[in-house]
C-alpha atoms as a PDB file:
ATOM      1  CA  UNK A   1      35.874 -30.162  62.289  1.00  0.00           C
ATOM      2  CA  UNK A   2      35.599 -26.549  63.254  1.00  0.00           C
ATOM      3  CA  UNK A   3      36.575 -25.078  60.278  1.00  0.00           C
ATOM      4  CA  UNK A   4      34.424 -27.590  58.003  1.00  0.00           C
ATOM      5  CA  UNK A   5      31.411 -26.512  60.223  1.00  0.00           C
ATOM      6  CA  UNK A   6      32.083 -22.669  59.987  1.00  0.00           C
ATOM      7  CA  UNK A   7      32.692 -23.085  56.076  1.00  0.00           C
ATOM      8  CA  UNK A   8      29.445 -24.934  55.949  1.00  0.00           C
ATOM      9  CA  UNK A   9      27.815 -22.400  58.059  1.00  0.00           C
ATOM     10  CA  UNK A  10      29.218 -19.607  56.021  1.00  0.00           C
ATOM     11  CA  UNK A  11      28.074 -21.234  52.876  1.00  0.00           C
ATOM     12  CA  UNK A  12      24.299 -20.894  54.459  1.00  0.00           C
ATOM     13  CA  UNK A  13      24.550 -17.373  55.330  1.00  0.00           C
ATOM     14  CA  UNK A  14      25.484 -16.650  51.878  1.00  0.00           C
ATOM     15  CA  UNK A  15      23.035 -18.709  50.188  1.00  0.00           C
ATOM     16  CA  UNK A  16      20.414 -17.739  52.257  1.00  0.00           C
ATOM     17  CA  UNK A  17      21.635 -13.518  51.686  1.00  0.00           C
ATOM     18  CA  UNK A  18      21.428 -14.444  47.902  1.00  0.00           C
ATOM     19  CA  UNK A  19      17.648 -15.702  48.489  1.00  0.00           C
ATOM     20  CA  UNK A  20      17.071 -12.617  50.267  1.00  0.00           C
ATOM     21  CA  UNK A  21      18.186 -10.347  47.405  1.00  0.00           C
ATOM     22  CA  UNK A  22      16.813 -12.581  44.903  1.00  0.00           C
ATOM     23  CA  UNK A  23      13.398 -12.557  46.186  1.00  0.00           C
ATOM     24  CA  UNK A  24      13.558  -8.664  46.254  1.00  0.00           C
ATOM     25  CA  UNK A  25      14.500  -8.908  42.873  1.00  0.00           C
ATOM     26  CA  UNK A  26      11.388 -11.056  42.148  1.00  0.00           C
ATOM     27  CA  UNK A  27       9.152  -8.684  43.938  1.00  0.00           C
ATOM     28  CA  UNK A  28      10.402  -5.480  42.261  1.00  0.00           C
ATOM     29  CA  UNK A  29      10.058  -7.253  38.921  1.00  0.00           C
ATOM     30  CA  UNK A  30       6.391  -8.062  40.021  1.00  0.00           C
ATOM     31  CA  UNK A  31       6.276  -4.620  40.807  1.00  0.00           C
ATOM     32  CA  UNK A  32       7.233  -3.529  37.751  1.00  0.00           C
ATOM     33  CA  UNK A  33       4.845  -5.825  35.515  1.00  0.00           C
ATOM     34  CA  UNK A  34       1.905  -4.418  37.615  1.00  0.00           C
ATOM     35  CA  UNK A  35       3.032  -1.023  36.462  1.00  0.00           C
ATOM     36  CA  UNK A  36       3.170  -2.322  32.327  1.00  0.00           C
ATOM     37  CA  UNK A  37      -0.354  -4.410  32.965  1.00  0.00           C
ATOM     38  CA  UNK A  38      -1.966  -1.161  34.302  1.00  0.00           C
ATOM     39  CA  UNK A  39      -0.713   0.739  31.310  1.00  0.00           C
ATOM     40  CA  UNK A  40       2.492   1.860  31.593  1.00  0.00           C
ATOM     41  CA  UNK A  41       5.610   2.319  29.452  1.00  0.00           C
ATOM     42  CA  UNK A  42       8.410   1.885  31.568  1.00  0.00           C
ATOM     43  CA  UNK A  43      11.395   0.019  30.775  1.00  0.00           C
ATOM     44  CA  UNK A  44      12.084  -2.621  33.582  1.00  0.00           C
ATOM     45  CA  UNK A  45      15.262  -2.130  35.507  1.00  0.00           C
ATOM     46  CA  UNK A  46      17.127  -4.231  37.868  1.00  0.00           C
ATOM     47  CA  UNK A  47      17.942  -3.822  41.441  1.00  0.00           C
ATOM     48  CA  UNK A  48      20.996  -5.715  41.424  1.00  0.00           C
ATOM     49  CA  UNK A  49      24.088  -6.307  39.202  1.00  0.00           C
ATOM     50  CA  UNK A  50      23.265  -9.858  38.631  1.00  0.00           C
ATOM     51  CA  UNK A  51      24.360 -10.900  35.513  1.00  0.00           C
ATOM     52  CA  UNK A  52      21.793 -13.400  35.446  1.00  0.00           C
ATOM     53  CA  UNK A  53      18.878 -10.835  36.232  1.00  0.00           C
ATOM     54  CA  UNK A  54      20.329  -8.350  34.157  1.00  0.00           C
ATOM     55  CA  UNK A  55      19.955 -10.487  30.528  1.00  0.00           C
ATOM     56  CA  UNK A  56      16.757 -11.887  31.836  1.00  0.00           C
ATOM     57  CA  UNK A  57      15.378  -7.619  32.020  1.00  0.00           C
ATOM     58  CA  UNK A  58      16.799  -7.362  28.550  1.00  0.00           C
ATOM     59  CA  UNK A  59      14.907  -9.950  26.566  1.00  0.00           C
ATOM     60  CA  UNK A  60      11.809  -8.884  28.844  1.00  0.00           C
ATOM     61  CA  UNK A  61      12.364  -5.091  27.602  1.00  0.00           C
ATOM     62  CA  UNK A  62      12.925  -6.580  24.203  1.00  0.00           C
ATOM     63  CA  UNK A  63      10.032  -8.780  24.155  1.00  0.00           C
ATOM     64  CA  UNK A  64       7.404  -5.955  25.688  1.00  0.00           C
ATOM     65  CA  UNK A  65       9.211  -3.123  22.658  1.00  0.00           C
ATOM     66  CA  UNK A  66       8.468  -5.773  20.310  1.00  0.00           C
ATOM     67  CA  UNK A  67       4.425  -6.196  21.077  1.00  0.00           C
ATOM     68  CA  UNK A  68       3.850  -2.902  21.933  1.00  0.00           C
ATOM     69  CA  UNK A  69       5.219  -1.872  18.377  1.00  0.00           C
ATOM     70  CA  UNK A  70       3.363  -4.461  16.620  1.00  0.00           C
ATOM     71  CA  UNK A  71       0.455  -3.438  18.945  1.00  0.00           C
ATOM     72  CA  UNK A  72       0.757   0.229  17.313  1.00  0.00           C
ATOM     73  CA  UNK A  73       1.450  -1.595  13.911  1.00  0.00           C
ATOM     74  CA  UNK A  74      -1.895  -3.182  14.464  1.00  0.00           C
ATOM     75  CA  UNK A  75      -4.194   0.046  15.132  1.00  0.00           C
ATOM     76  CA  UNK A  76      -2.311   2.252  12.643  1.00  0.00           C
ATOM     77  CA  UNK A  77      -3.324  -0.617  10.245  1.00  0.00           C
ATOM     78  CA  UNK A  78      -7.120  -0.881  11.701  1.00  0.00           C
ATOM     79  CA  UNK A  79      -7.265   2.850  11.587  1.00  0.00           C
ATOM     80  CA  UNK A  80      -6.243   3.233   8.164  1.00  0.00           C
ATOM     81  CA  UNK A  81      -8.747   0.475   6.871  1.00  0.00           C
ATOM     82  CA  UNK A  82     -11.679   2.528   8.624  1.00  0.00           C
ATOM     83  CA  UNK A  83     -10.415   5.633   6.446  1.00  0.00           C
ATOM     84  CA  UNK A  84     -10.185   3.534   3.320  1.00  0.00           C
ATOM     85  CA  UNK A  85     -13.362   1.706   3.534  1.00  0.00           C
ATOM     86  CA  UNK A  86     -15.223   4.624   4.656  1.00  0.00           C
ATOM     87  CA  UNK A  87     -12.968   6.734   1.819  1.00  0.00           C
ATOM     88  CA  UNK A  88     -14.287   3.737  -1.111  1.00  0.00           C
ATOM     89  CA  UNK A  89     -17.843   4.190   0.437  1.00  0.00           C
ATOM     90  CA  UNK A  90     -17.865   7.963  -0.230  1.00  0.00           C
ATOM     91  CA  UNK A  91     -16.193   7.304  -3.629  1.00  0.00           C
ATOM     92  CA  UNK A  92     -19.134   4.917  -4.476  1.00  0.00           C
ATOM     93  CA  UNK A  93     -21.774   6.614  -3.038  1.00  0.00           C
ATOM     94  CA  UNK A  94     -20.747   9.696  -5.266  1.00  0.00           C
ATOM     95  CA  UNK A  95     -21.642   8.048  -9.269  1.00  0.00           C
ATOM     96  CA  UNK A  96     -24.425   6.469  -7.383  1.00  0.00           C
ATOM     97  CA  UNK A  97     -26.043   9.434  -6.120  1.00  0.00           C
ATOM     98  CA  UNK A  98     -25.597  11.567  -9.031  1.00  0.00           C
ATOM     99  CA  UNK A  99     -26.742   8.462 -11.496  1.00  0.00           C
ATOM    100  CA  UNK A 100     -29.537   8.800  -9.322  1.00  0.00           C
ATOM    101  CA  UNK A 101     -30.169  12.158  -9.460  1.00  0.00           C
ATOM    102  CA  UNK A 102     -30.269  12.764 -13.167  1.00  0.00           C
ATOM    103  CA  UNK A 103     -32.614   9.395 -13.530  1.00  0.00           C
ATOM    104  CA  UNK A 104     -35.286  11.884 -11.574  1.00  0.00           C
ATOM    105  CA  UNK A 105     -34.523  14.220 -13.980  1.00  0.00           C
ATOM    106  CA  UNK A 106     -34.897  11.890 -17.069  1.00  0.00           C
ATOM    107  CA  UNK A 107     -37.930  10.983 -15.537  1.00  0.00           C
ATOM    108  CA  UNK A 108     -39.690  14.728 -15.134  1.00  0.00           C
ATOM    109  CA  UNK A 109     -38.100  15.989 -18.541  1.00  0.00           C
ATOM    110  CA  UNK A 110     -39.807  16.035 -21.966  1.00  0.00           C
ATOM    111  CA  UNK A 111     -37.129  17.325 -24.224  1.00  0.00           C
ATOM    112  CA  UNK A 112     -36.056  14.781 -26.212  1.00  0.00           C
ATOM    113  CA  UNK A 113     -32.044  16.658 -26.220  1.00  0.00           C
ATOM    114  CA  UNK A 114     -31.813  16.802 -22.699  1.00  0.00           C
ATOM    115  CA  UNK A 115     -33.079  13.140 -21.857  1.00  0.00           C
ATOM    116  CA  UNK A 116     -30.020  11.946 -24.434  1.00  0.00           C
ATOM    117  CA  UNK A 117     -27.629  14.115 -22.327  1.00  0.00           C
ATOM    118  CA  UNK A 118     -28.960  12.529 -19.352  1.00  0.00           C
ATOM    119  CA  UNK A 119     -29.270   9.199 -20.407  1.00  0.00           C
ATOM    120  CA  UNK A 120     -25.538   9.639 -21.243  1.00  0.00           C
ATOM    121  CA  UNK A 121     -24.209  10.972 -17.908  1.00  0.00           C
ATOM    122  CA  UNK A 122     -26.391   8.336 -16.138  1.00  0.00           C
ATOM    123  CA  UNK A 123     -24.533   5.667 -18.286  1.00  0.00           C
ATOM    124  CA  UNK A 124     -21.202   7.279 -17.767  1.00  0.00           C
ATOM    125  CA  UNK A 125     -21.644   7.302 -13.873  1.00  0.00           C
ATOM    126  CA  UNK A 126     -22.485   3.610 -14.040  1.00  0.00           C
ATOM    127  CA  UNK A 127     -19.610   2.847 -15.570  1.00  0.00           C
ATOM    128  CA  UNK A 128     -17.501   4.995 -12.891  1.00  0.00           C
ATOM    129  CA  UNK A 129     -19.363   2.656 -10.427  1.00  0.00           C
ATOM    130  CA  UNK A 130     -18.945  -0.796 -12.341  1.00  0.00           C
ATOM    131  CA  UNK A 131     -14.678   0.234 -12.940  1.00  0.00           C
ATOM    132  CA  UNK A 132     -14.706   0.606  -9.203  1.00  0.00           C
ATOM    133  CA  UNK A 133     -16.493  -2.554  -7.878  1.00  0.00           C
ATOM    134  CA  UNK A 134     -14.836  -4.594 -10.486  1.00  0.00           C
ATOM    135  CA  UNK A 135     -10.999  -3.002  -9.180  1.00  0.00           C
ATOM    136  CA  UNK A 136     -12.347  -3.762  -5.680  1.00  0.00           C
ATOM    137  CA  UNK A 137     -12.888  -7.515  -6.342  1.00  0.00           C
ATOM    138  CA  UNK A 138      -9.599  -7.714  -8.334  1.00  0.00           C
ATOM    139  CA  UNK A 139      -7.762  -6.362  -5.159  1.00  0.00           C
ATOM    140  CA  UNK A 140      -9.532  -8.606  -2.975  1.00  0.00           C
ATOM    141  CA  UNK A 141      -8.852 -11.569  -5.697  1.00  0.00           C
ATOM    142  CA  UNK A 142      -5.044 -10.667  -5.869  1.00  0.00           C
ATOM    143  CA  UNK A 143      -4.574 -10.823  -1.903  1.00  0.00           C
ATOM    144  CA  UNK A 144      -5.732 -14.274  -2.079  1.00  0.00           C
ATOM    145  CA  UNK A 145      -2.686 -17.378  -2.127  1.00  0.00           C
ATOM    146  CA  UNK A 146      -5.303 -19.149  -4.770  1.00  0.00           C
ATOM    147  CA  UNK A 147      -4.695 -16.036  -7.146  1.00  0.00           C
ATOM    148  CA  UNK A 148      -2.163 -18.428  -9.598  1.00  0.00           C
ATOM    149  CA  UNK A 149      -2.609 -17.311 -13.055  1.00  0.00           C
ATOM    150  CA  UNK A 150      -0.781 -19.729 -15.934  1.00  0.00           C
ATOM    151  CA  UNK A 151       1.927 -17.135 -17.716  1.00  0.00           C
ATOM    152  CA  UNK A 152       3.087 -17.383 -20.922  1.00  0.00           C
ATOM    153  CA  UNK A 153       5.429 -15.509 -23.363  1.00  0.00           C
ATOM    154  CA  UNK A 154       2.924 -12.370 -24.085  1.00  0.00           C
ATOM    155  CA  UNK A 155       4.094  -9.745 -26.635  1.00  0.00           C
ATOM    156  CA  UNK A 156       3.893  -6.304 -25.222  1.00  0.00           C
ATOM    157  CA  UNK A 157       3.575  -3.944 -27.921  1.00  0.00           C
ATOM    158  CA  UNK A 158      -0.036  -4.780 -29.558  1.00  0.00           C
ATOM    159  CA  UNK A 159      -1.216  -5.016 -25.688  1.00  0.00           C
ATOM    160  CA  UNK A 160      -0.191  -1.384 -25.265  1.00  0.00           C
ATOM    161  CA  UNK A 161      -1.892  -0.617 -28.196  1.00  0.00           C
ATOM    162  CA  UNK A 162      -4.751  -2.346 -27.508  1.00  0.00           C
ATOM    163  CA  UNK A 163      -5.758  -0.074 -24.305  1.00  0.00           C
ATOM    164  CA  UNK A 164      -4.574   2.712 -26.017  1.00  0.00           C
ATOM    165  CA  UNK A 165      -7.114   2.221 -28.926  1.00  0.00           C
ATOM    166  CA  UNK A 166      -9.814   1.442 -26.143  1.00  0.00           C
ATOM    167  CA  UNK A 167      -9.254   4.598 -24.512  1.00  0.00           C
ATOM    168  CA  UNK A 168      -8.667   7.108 -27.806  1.00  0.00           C
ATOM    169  CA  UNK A 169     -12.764   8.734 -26.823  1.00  0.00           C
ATOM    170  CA  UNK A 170     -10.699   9.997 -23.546  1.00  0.00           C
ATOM    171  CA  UNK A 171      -7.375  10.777 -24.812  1.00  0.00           C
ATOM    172  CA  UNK A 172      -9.410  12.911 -27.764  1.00  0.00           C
ATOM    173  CA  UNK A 173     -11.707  14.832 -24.915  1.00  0.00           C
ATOM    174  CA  UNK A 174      -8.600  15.906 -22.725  1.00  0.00           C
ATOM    175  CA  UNK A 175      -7.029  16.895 -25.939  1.00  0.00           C
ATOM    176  CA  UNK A 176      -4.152  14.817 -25.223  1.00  0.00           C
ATOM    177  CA  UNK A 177      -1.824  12.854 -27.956  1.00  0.00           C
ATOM    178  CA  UNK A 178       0.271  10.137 -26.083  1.00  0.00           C
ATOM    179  CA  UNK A 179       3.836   9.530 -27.117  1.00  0.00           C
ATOM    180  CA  UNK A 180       4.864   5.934 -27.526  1.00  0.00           C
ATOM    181  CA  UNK A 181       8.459   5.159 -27.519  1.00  0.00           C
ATOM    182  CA  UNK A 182       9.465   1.761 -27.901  1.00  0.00           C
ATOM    183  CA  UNK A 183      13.553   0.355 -28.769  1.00  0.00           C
ATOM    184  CA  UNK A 184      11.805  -3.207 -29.611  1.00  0.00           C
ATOM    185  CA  UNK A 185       8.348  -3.434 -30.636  1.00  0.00           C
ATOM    186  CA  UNK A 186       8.518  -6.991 -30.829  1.00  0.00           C
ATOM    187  CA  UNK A 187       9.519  -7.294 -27.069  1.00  0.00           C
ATOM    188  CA  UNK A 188       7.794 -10.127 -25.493  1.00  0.00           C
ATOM    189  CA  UNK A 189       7.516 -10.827 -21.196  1.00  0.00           C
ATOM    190  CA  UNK A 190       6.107 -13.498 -19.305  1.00  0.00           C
ATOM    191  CA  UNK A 191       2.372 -12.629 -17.900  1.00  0.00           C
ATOM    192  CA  UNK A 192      -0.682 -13.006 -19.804  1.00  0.00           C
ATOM    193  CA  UNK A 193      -2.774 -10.479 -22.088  1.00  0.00           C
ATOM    194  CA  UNK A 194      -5.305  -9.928 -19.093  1.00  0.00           C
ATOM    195  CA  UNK A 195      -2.876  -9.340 -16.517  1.00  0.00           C
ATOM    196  CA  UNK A 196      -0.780  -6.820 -18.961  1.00  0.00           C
ATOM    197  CA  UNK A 197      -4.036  -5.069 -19.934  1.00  0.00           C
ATOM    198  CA  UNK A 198      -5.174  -4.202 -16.395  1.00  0.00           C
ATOM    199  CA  UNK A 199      -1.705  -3.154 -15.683  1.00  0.00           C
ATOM    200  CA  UNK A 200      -1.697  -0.449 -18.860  1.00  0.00           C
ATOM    201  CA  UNK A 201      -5.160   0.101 -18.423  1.00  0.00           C
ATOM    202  CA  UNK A 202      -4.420   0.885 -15.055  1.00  0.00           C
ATOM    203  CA  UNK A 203      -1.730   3.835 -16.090  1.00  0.00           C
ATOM    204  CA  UNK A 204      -3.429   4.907 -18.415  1.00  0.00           C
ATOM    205  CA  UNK A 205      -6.027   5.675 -16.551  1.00  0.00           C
ATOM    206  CA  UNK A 206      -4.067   6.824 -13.535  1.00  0.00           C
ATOM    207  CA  UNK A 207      -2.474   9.361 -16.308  1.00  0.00           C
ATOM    208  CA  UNK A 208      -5.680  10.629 -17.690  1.00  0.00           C
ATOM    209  CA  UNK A 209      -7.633  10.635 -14.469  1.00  0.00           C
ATOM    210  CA  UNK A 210      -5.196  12.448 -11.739  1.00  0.00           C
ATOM    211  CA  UNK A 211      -2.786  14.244 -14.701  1.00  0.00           C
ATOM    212  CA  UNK A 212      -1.766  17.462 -16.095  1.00  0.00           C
ATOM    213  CA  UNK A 213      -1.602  16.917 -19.500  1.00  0.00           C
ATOM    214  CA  UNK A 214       0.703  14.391 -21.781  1.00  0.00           C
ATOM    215  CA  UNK A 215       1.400  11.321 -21.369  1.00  0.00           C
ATOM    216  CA  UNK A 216       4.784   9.505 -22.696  1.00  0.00           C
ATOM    217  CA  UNK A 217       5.058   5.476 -22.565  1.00  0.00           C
ATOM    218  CA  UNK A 218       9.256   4.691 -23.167  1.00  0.00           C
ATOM    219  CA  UNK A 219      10.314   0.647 -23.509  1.00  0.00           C
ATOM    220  CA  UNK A 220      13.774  -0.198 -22.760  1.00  0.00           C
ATOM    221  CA  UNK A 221      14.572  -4.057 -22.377  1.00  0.00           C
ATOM    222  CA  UNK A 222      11.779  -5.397 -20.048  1.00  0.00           C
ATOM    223  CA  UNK A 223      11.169  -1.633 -18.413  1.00  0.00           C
ATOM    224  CA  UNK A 224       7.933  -0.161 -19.626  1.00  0.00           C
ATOM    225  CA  UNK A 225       8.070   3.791 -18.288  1.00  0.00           C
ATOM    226  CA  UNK A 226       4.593   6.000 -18.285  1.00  0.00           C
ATOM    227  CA  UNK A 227       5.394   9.684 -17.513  1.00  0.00           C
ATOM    228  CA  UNK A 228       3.035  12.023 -17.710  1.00  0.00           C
ATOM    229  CA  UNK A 229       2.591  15.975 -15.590  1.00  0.00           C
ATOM    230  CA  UNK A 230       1.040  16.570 -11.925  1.00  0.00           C
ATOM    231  CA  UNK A 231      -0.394  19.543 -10.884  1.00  0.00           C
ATOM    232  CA  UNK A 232       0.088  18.983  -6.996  1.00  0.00           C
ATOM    233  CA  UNK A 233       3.527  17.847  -7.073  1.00  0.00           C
ATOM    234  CA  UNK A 234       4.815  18.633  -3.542  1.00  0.00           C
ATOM    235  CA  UNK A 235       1.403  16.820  -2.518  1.00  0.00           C
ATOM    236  CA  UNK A 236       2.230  13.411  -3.636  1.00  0.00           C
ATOM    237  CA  UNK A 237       4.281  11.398  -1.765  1.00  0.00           C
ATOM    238  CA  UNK A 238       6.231   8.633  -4.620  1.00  0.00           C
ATOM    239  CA  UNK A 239       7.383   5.468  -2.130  1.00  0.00           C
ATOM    240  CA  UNK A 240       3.522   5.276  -0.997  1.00  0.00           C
ATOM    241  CA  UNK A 241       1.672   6.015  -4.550  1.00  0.00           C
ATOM    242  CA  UNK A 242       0.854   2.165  -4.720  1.00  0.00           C
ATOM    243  CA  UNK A 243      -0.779   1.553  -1.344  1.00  0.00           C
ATOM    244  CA  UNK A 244      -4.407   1.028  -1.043  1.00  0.00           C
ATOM    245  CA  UNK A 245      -6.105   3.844  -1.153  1.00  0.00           C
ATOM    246  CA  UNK A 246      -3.448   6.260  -1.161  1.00  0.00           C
ATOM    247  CA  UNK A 247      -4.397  10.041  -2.138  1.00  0.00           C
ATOM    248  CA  UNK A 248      -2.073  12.814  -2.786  1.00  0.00           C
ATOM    249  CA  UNK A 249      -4.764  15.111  -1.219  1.00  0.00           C
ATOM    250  CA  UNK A 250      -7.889  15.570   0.538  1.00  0.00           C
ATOM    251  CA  UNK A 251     -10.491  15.599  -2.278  1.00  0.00           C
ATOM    252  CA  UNK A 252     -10.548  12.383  -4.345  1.00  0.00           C
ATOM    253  CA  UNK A 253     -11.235  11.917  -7.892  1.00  0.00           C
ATOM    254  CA  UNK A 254     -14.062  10.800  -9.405  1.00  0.00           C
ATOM    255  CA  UNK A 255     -14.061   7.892 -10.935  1.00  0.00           C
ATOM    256  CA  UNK A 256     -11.002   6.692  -9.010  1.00  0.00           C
ATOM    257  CA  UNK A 257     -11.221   3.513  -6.451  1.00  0.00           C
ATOM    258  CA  UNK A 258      -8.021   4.196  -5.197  1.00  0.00           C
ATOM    259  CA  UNK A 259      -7.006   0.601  -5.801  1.00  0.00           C
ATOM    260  CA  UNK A 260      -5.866   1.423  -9.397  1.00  0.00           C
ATOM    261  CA  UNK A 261      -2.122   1.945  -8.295  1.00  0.00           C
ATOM    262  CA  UNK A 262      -2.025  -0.878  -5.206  1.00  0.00           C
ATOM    263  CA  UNK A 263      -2.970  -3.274  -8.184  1.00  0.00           C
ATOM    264  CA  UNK A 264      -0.491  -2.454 -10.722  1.00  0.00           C
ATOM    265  CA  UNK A 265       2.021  -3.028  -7.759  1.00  0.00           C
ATOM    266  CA  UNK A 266       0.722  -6.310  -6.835  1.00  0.00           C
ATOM    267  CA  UNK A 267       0.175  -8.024 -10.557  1.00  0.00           C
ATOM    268  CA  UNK A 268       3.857  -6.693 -11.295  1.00  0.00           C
ATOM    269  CA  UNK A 269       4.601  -8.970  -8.260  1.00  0.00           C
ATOM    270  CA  UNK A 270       2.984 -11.361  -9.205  1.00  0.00           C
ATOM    271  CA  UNK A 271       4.060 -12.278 -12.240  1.00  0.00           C
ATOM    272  CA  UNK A 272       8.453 -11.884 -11.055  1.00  0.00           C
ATOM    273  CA  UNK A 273       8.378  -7.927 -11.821  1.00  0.00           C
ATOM    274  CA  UNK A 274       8.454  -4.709 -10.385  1.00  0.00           C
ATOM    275  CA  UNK A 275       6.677  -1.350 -10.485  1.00  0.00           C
ATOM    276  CA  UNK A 276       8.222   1.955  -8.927  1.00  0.00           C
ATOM    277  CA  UNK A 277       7.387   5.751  -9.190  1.00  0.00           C
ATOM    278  CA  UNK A 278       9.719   9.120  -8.855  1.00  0.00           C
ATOM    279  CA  UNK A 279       8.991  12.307  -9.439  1.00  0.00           C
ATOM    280  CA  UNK A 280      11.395  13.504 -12.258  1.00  0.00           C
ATOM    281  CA  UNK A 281      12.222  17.543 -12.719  1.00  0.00           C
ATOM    282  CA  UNK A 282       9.821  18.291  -9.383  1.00  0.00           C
ATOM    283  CA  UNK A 283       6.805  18.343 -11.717  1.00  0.00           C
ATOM    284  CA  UNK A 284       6.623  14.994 -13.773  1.00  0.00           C
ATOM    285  CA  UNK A 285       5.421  11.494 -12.399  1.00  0.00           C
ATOM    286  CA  UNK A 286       7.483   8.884 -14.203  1.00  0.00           C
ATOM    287  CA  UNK A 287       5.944   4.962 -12.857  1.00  0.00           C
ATOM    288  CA  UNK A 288       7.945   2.386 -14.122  1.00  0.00           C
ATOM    289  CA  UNK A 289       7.280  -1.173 -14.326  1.00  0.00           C
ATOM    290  CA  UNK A 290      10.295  -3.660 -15.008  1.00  0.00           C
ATOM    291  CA  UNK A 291       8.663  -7.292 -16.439  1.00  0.00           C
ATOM    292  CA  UNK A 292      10.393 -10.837 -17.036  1.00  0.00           C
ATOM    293  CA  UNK A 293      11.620 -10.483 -20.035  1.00  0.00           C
ATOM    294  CA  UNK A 294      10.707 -14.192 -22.259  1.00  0.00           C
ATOM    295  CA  UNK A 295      10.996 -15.340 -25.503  1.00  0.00           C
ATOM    296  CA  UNK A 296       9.305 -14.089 -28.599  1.00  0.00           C
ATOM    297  CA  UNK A 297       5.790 -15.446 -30.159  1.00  0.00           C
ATOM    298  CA  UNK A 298       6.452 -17.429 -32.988  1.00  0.00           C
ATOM    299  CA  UNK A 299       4.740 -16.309 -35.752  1.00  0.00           C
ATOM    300  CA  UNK A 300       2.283 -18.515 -37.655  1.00  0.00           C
END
């Protein structure tokens, strides 16, 4: 009877040492937390060897790493939208301005030459302004789940043509003569004629607009490669030259939403395909976009 009372006594002493401990434990965890709520970035340690205390301070640390990265995730994000939008404002402010500036002039001018010069740079920096409200609410269109456009088996060649025909008036002012290369000009993918417009319109332009000169289009199977030389090489950074109003430098084009890019990227996706961009012999921008490859048109 002895011994079964000093076990059972024994047993109490340890139990209630155990409390003891644990309760510190509690308190220099609450301790701790008061630390992290007031700001802090400590990592919470343990007081005792506990295995039980010890995972339960691991999935804390884990948890806390894991919000305060998507915490810094989330202002990096916020930050960069109050650059962009404030970035597109600038860039549409700038046509408008100057539209509006040489309408005054139209206005207080007599000479029948200069009001057709101004009439046509007025005209020109409307259309700057229309391209970039019209890439802005494609953007904002694409990000939506409802975007679900019906694809079909779209023949790539005449497409290509197509915008290149629309844009000859800029391709003859920058002196330029594109090179068209294709292994099968009777290539067909699956996407529509709209979607595969915007997305060569979209090069194109990217080509013509932020460019050095030449421009070379090369099909192989469902790849479609546009290559054409950059003046500010070392400026431009390839893995981020589709993001939303990414800029290789400080001073933006004009003309240029800065969605032009950031769309190609996301129609590519949507459609099963894939656009990517190197820079090729330090000097040359080479965007590539690979497209489901589908059956041919019948012909009529």
């Amino acid at each position: 009877m002895f011994f079964l009372m000093a076990a059972f006594v024994l047993i109490i002493v340890i139990l209630a040492v155990l409390l003891i401990l644990y309760i510190r434990e509690v308190r220099h965890l609450i301790r701790q937390l008061e630390l992290l709520e007031a700001g802090s970035h400590i990592e919470l340690t343990t007081n005792t060897g506990s295995r039980v205390f010890v995972v339960l301070y691991q999935k804390l640390n884990h948890i806390f790493s894991t919000v305060r990265s998507r915490e810094n995730q989330h202002l990096r994000a916020q930050k960069q939208l109050k650059q962009s939008v404030s970035d597109l404002a600038h860039d549409i402010r700038t046509p408008l301005t100057s539209a509006s500036g040489y309408l005054q002039m139209l206005e207080d001018c007599t000479e029948s030459e200069k009001q057709l010069r101004y009439e046509q740079i007025i005209e020109k920096r409307i259309a700057e302004l229309k391209d970039m409200l019209e890439e802005l609410f494609l953007y904002t269109k694409l990000t939506s789940e409802d975007f679900s456009p019906e694809l079909q088996s779209t023949a790539v060649f005449p497409v290509l043509s197509d915008c290149m025909i629309g844009l000859y008036h800029v391709f003859e002012e920058k002196q330029i003569e594109p090179e068209i290369m294709f292994e099968n000009e009777e290539i067909c993918v699956t996407a529509t004629p709209e979607i595969l417009g915007r997305i060569f319109r979209n090069l194109i332009n990217n080509a013509l607009l932020h460019g050095a000169g030449g421009l070379r289009v090369i099909q192989e199977g469902g790849s479609i490669a546009f290559m054409n030389l950059v003046n500010n090489a070392d400026g431009i950074e390839a893995d981020r030259i589709f993001e939303r109003f990414y800029k290789a430098d400080s001073t933006r084009k004009k003309g240029s939403s800065g969605l032009g890019l950031s769309i190609v990227k996301e129609l590519c996706l949507r459609i099963g395909g894939t656009a990517e961009a190197e820079l090729v012999n330090g000097n040359m921008l080479k965007i590539t976009v690979s497209l489901p490859v589908a059956k041919p048109v019948p012909h009529l």
